[in-house]
Protein backbone atom coordinates (compact mmCIF):
# COMPACT_ATOMS: atom_id res chain seq x y z
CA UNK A 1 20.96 -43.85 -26.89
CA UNK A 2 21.26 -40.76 -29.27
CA UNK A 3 23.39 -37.74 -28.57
CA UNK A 4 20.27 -35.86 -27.15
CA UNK A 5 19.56 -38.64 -25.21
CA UNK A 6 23.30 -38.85 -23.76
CA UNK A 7 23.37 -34.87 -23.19
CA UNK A 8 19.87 -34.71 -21.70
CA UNK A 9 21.08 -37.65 -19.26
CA UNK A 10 24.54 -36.13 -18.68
CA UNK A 11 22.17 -32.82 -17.53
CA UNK A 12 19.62 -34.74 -15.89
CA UNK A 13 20.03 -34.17 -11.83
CA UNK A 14 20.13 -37.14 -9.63
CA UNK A 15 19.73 -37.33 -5.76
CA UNK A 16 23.30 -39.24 -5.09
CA UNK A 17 24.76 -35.91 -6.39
CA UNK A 18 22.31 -33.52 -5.49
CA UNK A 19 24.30 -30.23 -4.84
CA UNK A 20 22.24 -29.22 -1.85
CA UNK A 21 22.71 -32.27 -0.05
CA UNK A 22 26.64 -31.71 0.13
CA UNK A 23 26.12 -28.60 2.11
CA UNK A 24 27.55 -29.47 5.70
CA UNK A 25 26.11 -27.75 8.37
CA UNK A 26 28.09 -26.65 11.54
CA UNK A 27 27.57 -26.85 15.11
CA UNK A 28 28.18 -23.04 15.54
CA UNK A 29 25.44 -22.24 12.85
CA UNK A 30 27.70 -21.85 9.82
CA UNK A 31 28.30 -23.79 6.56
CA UNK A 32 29.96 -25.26 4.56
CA UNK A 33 29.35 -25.26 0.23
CA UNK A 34 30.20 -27.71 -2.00
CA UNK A 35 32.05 -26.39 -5.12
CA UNK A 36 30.58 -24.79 -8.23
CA UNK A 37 32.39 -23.36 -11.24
CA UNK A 38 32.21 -19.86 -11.67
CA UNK A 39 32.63 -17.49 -14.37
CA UNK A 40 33.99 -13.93 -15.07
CA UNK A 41 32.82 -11.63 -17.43
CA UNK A 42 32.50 -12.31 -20.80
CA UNK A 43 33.22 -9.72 -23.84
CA UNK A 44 28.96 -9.70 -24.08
CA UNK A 45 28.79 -9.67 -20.52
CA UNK A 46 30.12 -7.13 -18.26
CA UNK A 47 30.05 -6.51 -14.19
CA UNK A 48 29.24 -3.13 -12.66
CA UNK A 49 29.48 -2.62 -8.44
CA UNK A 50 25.55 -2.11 -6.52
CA UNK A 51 25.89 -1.43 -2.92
CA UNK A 52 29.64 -2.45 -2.09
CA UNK A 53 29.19 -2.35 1.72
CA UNK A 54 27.07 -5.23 0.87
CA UNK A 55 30.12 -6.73 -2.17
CA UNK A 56 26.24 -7.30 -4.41
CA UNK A 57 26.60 -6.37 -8.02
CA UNK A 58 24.97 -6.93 -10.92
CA UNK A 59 26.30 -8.86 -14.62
CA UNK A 60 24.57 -7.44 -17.82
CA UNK A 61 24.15 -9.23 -20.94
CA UNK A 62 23.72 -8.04 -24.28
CA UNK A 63 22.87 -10.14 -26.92
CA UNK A 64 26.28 -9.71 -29.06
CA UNK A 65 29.71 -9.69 -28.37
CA UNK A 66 30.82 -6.25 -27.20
CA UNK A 67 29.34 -3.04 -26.42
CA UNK A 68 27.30 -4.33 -29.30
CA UNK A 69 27.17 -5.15 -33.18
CA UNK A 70 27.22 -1.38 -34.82
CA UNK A 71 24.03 -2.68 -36.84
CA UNK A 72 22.30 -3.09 -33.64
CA UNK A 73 23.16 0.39 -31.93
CA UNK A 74 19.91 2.21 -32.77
CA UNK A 75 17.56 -0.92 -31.78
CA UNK A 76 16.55 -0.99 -28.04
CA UNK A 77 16.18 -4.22 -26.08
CA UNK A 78 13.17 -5.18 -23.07
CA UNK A 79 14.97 -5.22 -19.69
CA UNK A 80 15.09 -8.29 -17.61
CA UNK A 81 15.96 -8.92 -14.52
CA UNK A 82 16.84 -11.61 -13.48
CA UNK A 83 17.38 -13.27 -9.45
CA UNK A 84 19.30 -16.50 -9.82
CA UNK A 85 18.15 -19.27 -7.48
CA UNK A 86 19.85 -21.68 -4.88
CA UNK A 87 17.63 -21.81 -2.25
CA UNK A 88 19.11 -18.37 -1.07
CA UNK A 89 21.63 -20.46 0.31
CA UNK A 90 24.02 -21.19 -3.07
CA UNK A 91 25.40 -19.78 -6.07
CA UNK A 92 26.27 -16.21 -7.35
CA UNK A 93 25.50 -14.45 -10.71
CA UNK A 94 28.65 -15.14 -11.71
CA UNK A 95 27.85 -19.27 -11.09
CA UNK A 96 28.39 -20.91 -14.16
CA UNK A 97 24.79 -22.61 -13.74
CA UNK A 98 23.40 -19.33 -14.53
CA UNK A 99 25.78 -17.33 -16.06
CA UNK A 100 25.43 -19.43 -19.62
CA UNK A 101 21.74 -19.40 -19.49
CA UNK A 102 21.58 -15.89 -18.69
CA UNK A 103 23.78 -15.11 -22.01
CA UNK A 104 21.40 -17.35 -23.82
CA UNK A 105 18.44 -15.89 -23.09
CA UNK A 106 20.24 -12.14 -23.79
CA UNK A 107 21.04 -13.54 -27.36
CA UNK A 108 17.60 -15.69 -27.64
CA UNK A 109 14.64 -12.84 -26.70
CA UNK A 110 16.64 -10.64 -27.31
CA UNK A 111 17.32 -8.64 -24.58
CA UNK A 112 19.75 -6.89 -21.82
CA UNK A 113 20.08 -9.06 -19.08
CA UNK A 114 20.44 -7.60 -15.59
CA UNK A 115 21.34 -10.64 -13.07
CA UNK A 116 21.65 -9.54 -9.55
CA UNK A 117 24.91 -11.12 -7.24
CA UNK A 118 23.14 -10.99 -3.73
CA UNK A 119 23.85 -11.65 -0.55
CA UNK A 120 23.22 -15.24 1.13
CA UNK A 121 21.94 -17.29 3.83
CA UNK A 122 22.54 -17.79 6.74
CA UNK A 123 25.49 -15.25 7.02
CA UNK A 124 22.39 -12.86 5.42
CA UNK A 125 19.24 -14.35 6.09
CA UNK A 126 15.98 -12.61 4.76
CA UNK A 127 15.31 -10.23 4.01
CA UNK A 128 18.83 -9.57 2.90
CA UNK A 129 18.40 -11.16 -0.38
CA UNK A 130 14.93 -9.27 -0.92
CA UNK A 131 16.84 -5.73 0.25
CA UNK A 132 19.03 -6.61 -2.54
CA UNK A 133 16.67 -7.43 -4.90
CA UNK A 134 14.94 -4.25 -4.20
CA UNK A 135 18.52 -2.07 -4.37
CA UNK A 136 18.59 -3.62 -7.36
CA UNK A 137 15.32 -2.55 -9.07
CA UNK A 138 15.76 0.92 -7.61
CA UNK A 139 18.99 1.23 -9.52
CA UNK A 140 17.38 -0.02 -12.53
CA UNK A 141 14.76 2.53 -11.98
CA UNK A 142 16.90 5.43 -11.62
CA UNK A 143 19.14 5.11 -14.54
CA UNK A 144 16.52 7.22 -17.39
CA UNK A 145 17.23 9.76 -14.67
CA UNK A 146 20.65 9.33 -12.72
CA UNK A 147 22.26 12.62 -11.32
CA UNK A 148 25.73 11.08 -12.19
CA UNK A 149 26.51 9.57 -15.17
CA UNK A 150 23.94 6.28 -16.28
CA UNK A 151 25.73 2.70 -16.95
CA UNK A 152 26.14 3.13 -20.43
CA UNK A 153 24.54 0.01 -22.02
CA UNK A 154 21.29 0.71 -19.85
CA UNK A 155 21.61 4.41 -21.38
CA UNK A 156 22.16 3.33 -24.59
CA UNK A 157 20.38 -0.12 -25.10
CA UNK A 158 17.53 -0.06 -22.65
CA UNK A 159 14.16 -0.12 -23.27
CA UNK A 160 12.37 1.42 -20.07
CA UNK A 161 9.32 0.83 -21.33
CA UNK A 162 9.41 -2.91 -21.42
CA UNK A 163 11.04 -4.16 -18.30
CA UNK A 164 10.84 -7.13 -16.46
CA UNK A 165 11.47 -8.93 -13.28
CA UNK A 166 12.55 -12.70 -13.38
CA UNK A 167 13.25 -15.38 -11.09
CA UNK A 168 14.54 -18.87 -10.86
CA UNK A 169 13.50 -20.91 -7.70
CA UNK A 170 14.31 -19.36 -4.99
CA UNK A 171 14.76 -16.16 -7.04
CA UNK A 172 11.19 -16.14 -8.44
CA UNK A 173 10.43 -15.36 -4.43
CA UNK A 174 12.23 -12.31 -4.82
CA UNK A 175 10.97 -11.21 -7.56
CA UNK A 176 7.52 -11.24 -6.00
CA UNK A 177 8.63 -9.89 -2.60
CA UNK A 178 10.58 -7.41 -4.35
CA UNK A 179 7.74 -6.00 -6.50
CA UNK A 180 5.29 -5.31 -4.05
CA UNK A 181 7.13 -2.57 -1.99
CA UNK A 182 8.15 -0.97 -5.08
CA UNK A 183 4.57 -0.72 -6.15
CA UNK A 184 3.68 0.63 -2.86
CA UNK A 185 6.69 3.51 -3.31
CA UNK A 186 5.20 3.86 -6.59
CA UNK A 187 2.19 5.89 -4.45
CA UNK A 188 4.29 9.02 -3.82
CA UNK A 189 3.21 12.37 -2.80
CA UNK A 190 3.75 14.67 -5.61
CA UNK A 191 7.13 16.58 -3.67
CA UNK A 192 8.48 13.21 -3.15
CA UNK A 193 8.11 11.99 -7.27
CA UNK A 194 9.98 15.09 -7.97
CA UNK A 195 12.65 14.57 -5.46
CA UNK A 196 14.54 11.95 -7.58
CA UNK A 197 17.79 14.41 -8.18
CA UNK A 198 17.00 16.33 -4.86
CA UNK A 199 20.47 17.16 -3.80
CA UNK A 200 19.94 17.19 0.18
CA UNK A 201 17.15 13.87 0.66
CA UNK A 202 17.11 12.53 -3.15
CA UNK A 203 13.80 9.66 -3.17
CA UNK A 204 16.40 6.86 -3.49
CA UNK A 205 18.06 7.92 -0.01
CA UNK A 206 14.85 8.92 1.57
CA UNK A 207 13.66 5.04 0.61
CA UNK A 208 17.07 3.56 2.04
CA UNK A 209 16.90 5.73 5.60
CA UNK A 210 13.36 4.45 6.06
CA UNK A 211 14.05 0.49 5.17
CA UNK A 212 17.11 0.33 7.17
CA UNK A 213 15.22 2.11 10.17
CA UNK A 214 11.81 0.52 10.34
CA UNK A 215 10.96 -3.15 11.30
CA UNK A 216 12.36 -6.30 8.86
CA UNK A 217 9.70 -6.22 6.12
CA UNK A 218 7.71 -3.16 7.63
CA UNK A 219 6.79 -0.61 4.23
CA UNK A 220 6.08 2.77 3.90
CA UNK A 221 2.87 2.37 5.29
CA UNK A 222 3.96 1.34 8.89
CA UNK A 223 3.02 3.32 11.33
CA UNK A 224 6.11 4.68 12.53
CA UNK A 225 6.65 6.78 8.97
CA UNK A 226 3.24 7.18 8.31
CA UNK A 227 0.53 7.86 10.89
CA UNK A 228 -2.49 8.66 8.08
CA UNK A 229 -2.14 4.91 8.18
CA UNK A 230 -2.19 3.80 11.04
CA UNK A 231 -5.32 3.17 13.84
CA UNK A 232 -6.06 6.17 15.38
CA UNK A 233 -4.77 6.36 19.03
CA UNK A 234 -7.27 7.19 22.03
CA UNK A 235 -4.48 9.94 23.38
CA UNK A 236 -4.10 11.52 19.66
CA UNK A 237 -6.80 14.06 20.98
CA UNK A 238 -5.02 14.85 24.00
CA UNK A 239 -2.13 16.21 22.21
CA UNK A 240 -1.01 19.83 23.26
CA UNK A 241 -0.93 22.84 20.80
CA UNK A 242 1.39 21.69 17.51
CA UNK A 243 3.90 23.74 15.29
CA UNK A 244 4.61 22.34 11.96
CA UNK A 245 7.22 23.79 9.76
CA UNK A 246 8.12 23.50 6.31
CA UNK A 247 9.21 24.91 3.41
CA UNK A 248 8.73 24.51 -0.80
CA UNK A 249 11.42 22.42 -2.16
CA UNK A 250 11.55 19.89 0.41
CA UNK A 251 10.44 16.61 -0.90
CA UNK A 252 8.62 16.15 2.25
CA UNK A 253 6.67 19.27 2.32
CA UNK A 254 3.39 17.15 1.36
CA UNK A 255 3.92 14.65 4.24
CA UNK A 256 4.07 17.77 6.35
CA UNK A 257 0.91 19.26 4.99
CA UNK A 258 -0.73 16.08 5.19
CA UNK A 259 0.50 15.84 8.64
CA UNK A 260 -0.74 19.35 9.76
CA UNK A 261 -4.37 18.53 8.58
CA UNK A 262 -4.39 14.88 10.47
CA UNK A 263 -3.91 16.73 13.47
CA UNK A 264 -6.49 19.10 13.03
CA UNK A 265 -8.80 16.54 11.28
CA UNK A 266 -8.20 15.22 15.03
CA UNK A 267 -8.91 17.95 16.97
CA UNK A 268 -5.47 19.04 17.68
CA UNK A 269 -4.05 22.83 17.65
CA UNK A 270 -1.94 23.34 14.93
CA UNK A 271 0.23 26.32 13.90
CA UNK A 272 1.74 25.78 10.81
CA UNK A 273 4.16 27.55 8.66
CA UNK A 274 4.51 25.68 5.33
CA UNK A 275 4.87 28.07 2.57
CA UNK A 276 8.46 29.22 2.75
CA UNK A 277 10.85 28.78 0.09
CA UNK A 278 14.19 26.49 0.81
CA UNK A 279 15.34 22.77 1.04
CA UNK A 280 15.38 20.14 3.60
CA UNK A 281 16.89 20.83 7.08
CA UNK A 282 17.97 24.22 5.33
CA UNK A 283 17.84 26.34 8.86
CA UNK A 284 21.40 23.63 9.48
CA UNK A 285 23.22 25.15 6.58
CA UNK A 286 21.83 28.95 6.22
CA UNK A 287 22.18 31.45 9.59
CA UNK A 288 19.30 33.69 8.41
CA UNK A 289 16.78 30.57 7.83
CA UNK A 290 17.80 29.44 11.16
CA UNK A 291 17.46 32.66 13.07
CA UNK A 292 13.91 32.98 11.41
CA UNK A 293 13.36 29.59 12.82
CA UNK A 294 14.03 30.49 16.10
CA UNK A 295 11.75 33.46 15.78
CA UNK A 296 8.87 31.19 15.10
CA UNK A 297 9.80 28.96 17.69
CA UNK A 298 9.99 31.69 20.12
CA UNK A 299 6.35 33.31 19.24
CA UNK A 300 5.01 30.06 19.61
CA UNK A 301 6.13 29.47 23.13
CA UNK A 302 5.02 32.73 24.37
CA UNK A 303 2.45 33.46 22.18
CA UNK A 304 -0.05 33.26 25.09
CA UNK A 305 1.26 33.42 28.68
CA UNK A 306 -2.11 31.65 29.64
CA UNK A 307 -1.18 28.80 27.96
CA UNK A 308 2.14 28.32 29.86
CA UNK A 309 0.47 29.40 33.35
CA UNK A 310 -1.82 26.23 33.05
CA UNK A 311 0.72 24.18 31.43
CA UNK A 312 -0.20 23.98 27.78
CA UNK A 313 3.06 23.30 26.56
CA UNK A 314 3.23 22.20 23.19
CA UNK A 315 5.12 19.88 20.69
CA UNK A 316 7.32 21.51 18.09
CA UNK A 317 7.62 19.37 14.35
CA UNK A 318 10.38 21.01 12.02
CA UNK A 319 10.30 18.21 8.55
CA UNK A 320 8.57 15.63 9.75
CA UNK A 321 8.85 12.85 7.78
């Protein structure tokens, strides 16, 4: 046999050694891995943190040694990135198995490589590794625009306008499941597009509160953060009298608009008070905004002693999101 024929069989997988068949399952639920080499970071290759609560981080790749080769400082490279495989259950980014391919393919396209270290199963099980996936592209997304300072070889090397999302195995799964709900964010209202650097709900923490709150693999659309959406309920139309209030400058201010006119697209009472100037959940942080609060509030209640006499009541909405 040739020396391609003796490396290609070397390389060549076989069931007796199969990696995945050496993990030893527990009574208790746990497991045990077999061993894999890993790597650190090379002087093309560099680590940078993603959500340390969860220890997931991502290695970039450029296609030279260093920050990279002075001739190529000008020239910007497609983004790719990438979700290693292992059946969610093995391996790392920095897993020698796909730490040398993902140089390769930095130096072969070229590109900058963006592999994601993610969180595993069955200590994580999904979606963990797609909530990671998705931190992951939301980073990536809000580098061109990050309120502190960008990673520097995204700044610098990037090309935003050619980026990709790649998968191996198991990791090709992500990719897909990790697309979709960032095309459905990509249908903002026009406040919440221009909340990116928001300094009291920026659209990257506004994203987070809602996926850690609502249902595993529940979107935007669910009903609990978005009623436009969902079927209309028979007691909608019983609802008492409504006040809405908002103000310009929150990035929820058209959810609240859009919420006012559901209500009265249903029949419901609505006052609303929308057009003041300020910031999300401003009456907690500035007495006079809060005192005029209260003087809404109040005129609502007794705005008509009738009301109260037959028990009219009424629900009170201050930022709905």
């Amino acid at each position: 046999m040739d020396d391609v024929g003796d490396s290609a069989a070397a390389l060549t997988p076989s069931k007796s050694s199969n990696i995945f068949l050496q993990i030893v399952e527990h009574l208790d639920g746990t497991i045990s891995r077999p061993f894999f080499p890993t790597t650190s970071a090379s002087a093309s290759s560099k680590d940078v943190p993603l959500n340390p609560a969860h220890n997931t981080w991502l290695r970039l790749y450029l296609p030279h040694e260093g920050d990279a080769a002075e001739e190529e400082e000008g020239k910007l490279l497609p983004i790719i990135l990438y979700f290693h495989g292992g059946g969610f259950v093995l391996f790392g980014a920095d897993s020698a198995i796909y730490d040398s391919p993902c140089a390769a393919m930095a130096a072969s396209v070229p590109a900058l490589v963006v592999s994601l270290h993610y969180r595993l199963a069955p200590e994580h099980r999904l979606p963990a590794a797609y909530d990671d996936a998705l931190d992951a592209l939301l980073w990536l997304r809000s580098q061109p625009t990050a309120a502190a300072a960008p990673e520097p070889w995204i700044a610098r090397r990037g090309d935003f306008s050619r980026c990709f999302v790649m998968g191996s195995s198991s990791g090709a799964n992500m990719a897909y499941h990790a697309a979709l709900p960032l095309l459905r964010r990509a249908e903002r209202t026009a406040s919440e597009a221009a909340s990116e650097d928001d300094f009291m709900l920026p659209l990257r923490a506004n994203d987070m509160l809602w996926r850690l709150s609502l249902p595993p693999g529940a979107d935007r659309d669910h009903e609990f953060c978005n009623p436009l959406a969902a079927p209309r309920p028979p007691a909608l139309r019983k609802l008492p009298r409504c006040f809405v209030k908002g103000c310009k400058g929150d990035p929820l201010i058209d959810r609240q608009r859009e919420f006012a006119q559901f209500l009265e697209g249903e029949g419901v009472e609505v006052v609303a008070n929308l057009d003041d100037e300020g910031f999300h959940a401003i009456e907690l942080f500035v007495p006079a905004k809060a005192e005029a609060l209260f003087a809404e509030i109040r005129e609502f209640i007794y705005a008509d002693a009738a009301l109260a006499t037959v028990g009219g009541g009424g629900v009170v909405e201050s930022e709905a999101s």
